[in-house]
Each structure stands twice: as C-alpha cells, then as structure tokens.
N, C-alpha and C. Protein backbone atom coordinates (compact mmCIF):
# COMPACT_ATOMS: atom_id res chain seq x y z
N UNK A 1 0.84 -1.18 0.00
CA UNK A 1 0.00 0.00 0.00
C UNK A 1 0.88 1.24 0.00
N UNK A 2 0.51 2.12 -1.09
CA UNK A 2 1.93 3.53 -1.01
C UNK A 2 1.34 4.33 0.20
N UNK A 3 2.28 4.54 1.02
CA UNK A 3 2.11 5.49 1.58
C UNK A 3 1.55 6.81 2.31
N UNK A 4 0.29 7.10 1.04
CA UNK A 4 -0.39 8.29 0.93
C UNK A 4 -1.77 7.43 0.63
N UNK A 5 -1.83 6.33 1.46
CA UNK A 5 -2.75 5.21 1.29
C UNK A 5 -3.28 5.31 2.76
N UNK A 6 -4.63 5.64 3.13
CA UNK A 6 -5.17 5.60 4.41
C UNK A 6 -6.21 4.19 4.52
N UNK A 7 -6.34 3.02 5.41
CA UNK A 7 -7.34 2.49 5.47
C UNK A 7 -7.78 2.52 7.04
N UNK A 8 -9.33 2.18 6.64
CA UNK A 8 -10.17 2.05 7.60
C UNK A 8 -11.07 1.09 7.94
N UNK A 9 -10.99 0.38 8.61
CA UNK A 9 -11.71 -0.67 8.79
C UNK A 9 -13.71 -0.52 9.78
N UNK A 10 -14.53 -0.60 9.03
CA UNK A 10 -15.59 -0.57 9.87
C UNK A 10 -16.07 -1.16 10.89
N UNK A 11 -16.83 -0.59 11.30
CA UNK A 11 -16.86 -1.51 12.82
C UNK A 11 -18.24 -2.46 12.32
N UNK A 12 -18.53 -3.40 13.08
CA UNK A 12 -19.75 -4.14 13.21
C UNK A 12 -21.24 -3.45 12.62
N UNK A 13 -20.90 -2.46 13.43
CA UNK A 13 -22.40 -1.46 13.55
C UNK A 13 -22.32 -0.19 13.41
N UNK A 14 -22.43 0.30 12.59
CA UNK A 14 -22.93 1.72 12.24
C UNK A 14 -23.32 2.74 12.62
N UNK A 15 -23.92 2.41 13.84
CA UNK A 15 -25.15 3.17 14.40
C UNK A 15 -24.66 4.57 14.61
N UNK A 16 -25.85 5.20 15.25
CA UNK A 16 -25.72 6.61 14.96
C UNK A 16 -24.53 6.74 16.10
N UNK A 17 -24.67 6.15 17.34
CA UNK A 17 -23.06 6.33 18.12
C UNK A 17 -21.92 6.25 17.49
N UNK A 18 -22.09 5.25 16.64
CA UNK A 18 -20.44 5.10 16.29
C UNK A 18 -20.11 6.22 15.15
N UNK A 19 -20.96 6.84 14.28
CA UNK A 19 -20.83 8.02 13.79
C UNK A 19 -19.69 9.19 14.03
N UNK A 20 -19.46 9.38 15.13
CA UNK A 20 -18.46 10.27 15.64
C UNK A 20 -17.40 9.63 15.20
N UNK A 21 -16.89 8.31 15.81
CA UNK A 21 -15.69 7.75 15.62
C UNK A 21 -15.43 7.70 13.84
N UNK A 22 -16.32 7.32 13.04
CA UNK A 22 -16.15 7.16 11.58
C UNK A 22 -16.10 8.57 10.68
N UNK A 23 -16.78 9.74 11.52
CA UNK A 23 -16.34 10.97 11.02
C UNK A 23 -14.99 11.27 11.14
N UNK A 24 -14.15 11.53 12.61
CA UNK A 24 -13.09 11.83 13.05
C UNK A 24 -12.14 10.51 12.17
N UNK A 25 -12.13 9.60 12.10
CA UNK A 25 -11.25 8.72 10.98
C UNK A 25 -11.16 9.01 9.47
N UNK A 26 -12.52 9.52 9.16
CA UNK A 26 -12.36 10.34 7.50
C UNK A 26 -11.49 11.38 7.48
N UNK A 27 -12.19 12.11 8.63
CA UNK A 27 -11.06 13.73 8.88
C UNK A 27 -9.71 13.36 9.06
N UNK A 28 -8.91 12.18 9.33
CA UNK A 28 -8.03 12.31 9.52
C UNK A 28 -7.15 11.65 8.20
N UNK A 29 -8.19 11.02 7.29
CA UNK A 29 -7.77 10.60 6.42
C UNK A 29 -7.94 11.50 5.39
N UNK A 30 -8.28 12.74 5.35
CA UNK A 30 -8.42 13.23 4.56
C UNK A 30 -6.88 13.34 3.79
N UNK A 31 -6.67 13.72 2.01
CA UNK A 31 -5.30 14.01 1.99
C UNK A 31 -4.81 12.94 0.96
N UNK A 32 -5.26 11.87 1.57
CA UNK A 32 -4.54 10.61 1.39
C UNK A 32 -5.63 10.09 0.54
N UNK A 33 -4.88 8.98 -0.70
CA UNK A 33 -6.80 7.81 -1.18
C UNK A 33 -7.09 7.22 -0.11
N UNK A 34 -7.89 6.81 -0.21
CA UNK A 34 -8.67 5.36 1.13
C UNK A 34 -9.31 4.46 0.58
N UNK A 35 -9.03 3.57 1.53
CA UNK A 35 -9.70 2.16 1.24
C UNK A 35 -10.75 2.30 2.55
N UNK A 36 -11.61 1.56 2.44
CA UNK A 36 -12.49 1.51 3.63
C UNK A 36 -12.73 -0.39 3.50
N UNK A 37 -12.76 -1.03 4.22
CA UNK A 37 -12.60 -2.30 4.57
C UNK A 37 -13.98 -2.24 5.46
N UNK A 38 -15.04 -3.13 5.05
CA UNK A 38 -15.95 -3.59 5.18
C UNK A 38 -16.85 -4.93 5.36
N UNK A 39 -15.25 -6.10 5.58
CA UNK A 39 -15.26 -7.18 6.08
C UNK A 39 -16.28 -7.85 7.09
N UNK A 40 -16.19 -6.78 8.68
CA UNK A 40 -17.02 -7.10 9.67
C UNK A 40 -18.07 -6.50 10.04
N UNK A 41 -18.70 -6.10 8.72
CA UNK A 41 -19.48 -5.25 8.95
C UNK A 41 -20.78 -6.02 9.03
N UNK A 42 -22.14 -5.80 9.63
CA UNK A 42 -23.03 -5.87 9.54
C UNK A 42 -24.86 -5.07 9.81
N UNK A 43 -24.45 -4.04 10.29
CA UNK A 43 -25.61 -2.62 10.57
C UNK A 43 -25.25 -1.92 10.03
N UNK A 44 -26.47 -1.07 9.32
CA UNK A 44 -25.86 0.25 8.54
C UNK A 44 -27.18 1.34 9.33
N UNK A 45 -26.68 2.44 10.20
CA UNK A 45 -27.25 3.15 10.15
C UNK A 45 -27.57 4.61 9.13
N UNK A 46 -28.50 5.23 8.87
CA UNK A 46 -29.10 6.38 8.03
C UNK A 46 -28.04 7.25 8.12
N UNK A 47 -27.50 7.53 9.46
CA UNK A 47 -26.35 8.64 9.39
C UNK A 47 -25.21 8.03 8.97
N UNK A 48 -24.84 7.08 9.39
CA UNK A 48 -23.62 6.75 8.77
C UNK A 48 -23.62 6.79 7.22
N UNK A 49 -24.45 5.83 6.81
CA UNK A 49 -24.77 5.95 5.45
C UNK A 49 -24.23 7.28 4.31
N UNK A 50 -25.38 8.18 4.85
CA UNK A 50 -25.15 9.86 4.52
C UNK A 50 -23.31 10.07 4.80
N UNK A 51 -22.91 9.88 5.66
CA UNK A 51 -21.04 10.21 5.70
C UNK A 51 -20.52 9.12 4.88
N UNK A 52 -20.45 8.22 4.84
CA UNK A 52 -19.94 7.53 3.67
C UNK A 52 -20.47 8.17 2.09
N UNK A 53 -21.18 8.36 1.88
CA UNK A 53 -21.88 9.19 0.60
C UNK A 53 -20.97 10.08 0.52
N UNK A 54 -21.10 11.05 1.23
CA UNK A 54 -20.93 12.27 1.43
C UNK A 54 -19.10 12.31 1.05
N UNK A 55 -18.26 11.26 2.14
CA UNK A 55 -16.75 11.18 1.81
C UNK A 55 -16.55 10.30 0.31
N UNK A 56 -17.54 9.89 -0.05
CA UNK A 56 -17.15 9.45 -1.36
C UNK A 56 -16.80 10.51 -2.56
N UNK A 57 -17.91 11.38 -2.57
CA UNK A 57 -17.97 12.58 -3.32
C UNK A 57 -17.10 13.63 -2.77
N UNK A 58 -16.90 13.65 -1.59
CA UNK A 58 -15.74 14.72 -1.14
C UNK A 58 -14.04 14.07 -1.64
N UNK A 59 -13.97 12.67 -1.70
CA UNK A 59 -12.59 12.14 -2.60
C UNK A 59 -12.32 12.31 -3.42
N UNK A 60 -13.73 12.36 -4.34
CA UNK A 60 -13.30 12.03 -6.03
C UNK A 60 -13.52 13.84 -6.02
N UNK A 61 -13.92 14.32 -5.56
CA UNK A 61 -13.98 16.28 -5.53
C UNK A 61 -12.62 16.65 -5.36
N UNK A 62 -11.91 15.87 -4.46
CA UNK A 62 -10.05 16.38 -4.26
C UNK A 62 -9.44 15.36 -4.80
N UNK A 63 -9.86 14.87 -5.94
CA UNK A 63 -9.09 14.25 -6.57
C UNK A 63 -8.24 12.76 -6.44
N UNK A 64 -8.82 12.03 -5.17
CA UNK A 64 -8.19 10.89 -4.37
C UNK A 64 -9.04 10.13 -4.77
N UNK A 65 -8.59 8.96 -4.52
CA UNK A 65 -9.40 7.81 -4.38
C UNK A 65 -10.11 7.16 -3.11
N UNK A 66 -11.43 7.31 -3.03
CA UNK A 66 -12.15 6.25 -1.47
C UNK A 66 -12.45 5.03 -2.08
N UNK A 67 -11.91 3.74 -1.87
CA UNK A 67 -12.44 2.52 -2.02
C UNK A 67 -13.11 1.51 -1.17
N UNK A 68 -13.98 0.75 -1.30
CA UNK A 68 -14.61 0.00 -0.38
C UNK A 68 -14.58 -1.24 -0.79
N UNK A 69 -14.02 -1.90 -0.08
CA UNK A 69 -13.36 -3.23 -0.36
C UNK A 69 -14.01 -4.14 0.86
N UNK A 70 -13.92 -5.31 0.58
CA UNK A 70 -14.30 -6.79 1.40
C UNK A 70 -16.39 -6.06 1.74
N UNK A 71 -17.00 -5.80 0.83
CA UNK A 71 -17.74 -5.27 1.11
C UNK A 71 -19.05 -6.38 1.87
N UNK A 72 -19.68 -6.31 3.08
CA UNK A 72 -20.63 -7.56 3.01
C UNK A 72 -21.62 -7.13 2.50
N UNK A 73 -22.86 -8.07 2.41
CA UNK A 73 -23.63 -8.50 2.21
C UNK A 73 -25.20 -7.25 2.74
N UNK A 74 -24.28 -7.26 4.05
CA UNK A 74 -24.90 -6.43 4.53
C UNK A 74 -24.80 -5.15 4.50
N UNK A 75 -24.26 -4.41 3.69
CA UNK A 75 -23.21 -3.43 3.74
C UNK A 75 -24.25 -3.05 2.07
N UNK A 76 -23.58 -3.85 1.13
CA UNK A 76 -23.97 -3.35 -0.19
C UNK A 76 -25.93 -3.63 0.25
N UNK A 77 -26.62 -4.09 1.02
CA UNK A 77 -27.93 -4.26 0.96
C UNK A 77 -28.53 -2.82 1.75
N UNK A 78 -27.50 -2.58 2.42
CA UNK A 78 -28.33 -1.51 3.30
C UNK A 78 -28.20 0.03 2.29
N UNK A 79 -26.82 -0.03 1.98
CA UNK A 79 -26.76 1.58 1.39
C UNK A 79 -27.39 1.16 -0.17
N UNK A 80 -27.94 -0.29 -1.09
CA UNK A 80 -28.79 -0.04 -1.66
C UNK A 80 -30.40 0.63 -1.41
N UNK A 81 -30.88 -0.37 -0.57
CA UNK A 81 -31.95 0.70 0.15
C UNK A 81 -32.31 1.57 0.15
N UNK A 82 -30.83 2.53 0.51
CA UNK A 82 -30.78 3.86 0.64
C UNK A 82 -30.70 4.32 -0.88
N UNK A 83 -30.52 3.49 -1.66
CA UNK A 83 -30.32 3.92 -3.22
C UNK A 83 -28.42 4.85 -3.22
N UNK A 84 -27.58 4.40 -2.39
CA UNK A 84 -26.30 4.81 -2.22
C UNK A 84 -25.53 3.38 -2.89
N UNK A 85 -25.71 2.28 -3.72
CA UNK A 85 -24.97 1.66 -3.87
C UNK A 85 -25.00 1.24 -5.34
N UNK A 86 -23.50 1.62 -6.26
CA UNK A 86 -22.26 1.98 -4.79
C UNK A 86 -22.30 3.20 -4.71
N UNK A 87 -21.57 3.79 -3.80
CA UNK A 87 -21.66 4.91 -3.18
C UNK A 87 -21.20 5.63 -4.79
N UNK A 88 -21.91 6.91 -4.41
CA UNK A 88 -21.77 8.09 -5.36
C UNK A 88 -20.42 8.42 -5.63
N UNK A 89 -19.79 8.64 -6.73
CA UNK A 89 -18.41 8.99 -7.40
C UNK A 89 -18.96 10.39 -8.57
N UNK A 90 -17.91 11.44 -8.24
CA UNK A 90 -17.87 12.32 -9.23
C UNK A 90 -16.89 11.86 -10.22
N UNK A 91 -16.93 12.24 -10.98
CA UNK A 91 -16.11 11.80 -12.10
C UNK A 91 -14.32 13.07 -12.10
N UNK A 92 -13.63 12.72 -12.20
CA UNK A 92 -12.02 13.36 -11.90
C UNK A 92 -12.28 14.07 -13.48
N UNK A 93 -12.00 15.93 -12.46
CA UNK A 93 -11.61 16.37 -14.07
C UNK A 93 -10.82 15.79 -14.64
N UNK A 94 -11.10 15.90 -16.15
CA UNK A 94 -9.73 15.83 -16.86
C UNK A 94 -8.67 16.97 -17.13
C-alpha cells in the first residue's frame, strides 16, 4: 500500500453512536486515497450511510481515491436501500 494510502476498517455497527468515531477517521484521512474495509461489517445506520456518501464525493472532488473493499452483504444491501450503492463517485476532471 503507497504510503499516501489511508485504510479504515468498519466496525460491526454503524449506528448513529459510532458516527463520531467514523467521522473523526475520514477527517483524519483526509489528503490521502482510502480504502475503507468492510469485512465485519453488519448494521448500517441512516447517518452513517449519509457520511460515507458524502466522503465518497468529497474524494473524487479532491481528486483521491475512497475505495470500499471486502464489502458484506450487509453493507452493499443496506446503502442499496438507501439507493447509495455503490456509493456516489464524481467523475475526476480531466
């Protein structure tokens, strides 16, 4: 992974508590591409949802890459739902 490579691993659950912790980990990843690792995941809350959206389009806006990898089951079913899957990408000027 180069360097200027941030990952993040999700937690179990989503919920609107854990929100804080998954904001403050974007913010700190800002800068860098990201991977987001979505292995153990299984709850998706509405807010979380919306910040994952939201840092998708704020990546491809500065030009980085956010990826979401080992995605479950539960993961791609919930932010379909939400009609977020996959998450929203702007397209990189040329």
């Amino acid at each position: 992974m180069p360097a200027d490579t941030a990952t993040i691993a999700l937690p179990p659950a989503l919920t609107f508590e854990a929100c804080e912790d998954l904001f403050a980990a974007l913010k700190q990843a800002q800068g860098n591409d990201l991977i987001i690792d979505g292995s153990n995941f299984s709850r998706l809350g509405g807010l979380a949802a919306q910040i994952l959206a939201t840092a998708s389009v704020a990546w491809a806006a500065s030009g980085r890459s956010l990826t979401l990898v080992n995605e479950t089951d539960a993961l791609r079913q919930g932010l379909e739902l939400l009609a977020l899957w996959p998450l929203p990408q702007q397209e990189r000027a040329l």
